[in-house]
Protein backbone atom coordinates (compact mmCIF):
# COMPACT_ATOMS: atom_id res chain seq x y z
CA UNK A 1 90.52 57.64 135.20
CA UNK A 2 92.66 55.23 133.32
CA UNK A 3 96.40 56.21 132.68
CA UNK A 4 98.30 54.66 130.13
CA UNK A 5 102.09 55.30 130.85
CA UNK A 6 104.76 54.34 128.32
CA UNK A 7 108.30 53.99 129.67
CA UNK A 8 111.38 53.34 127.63
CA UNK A 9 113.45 50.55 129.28
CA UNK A 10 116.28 51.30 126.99
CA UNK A 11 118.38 52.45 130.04
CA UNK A 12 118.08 52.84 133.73
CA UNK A 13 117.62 56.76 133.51
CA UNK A 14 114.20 56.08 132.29
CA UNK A 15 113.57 53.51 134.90
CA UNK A 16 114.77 55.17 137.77
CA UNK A 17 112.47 58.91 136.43
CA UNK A 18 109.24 56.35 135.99
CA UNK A 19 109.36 54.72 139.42
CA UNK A 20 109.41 58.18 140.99
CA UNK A 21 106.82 59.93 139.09
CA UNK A 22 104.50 56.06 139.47
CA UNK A 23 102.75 57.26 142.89
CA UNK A 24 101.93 60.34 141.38
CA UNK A 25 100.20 59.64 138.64
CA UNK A 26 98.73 56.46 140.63
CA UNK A 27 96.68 59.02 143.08
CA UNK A 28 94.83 60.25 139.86
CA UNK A 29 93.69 56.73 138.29
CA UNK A 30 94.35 53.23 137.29
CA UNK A 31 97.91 53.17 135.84
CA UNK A 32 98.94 50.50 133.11
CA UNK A 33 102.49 50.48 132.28
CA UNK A 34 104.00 49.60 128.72
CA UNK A 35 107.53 49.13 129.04
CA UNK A 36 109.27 49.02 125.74
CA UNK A 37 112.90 48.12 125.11
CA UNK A 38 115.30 45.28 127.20
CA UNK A 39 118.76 46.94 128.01
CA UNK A 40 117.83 48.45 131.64
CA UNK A 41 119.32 46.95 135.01
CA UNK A 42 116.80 47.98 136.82
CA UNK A 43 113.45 46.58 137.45
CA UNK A 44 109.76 48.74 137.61
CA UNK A 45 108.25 47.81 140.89
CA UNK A 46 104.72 47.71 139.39
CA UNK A 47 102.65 45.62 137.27
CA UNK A 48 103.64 45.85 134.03
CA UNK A 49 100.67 45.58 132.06
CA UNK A 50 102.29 45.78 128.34
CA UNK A 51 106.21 44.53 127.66
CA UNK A 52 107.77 45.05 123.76
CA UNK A 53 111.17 43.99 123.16
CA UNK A 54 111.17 46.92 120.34
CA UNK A 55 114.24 48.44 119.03
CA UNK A 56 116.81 49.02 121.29
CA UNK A 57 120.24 51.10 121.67
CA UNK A 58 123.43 49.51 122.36
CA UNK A 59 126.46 51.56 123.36
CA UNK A 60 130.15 50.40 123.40
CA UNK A 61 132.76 51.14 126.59
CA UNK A 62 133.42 54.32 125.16
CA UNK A 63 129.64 55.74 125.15
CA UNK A 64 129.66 55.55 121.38
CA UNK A 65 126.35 53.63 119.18
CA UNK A 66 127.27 49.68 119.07
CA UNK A 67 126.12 49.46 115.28
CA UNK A 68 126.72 45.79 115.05
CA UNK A 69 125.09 44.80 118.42
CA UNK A 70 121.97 46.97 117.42
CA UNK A 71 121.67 45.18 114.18
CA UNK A 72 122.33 41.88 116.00
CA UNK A 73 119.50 42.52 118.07
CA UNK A 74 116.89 43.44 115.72
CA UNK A 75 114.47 41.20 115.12
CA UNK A 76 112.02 42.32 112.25
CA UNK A 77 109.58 39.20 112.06
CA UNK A 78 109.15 39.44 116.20
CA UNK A 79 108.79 43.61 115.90
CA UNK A 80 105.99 43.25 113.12
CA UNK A 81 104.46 40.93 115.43
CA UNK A 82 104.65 43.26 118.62
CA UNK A 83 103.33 45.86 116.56
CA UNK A 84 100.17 44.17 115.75
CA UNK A 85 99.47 42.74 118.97
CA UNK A 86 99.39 46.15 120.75
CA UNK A 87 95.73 47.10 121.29
């Protein structure tokens, strides 16, 4: 069975869940990972079969939304792009 297995790499909680719950789902089928997002520290260790930049979160010191380093970072040309690439 093939498994398709979307992770948000918006933060390192996400991360950290995915590479425990991995070797489960990897006993029931081939597993192709889409990681979408780029503010995480940590790093999957498995082949990552899809990557998006996509639209990510920013927070400030306080834990509050960084408004202006979200809209910094979007990139609408490269999203529409991403978007129509994915199969």
């Amino acid at each position: 069975m093939k498994i398709f297995y979307a992770v948000q790499a918006t933060g390192n909680g996400h991360i950290s869940r995915s590479m425990e719950l991995l070797p489960y789902l990897q006993q029931y089928g081939q597993v192709d990972i889409f990681l979408s997002g780029d503010n995480s520290n940590l790093k999957l260790d498995a082949p990552i079969a899809y990557r998006s930049k996509g639209l990510s979160l920013y927070y400030t010191c306080n834990g509050a939304l960084d408004y202006w380093r979200i809209a910094k970072a979007i990139n609408p040309v490269t999203l529409r792009k991403e978007i129509r690439s994915c199969r």
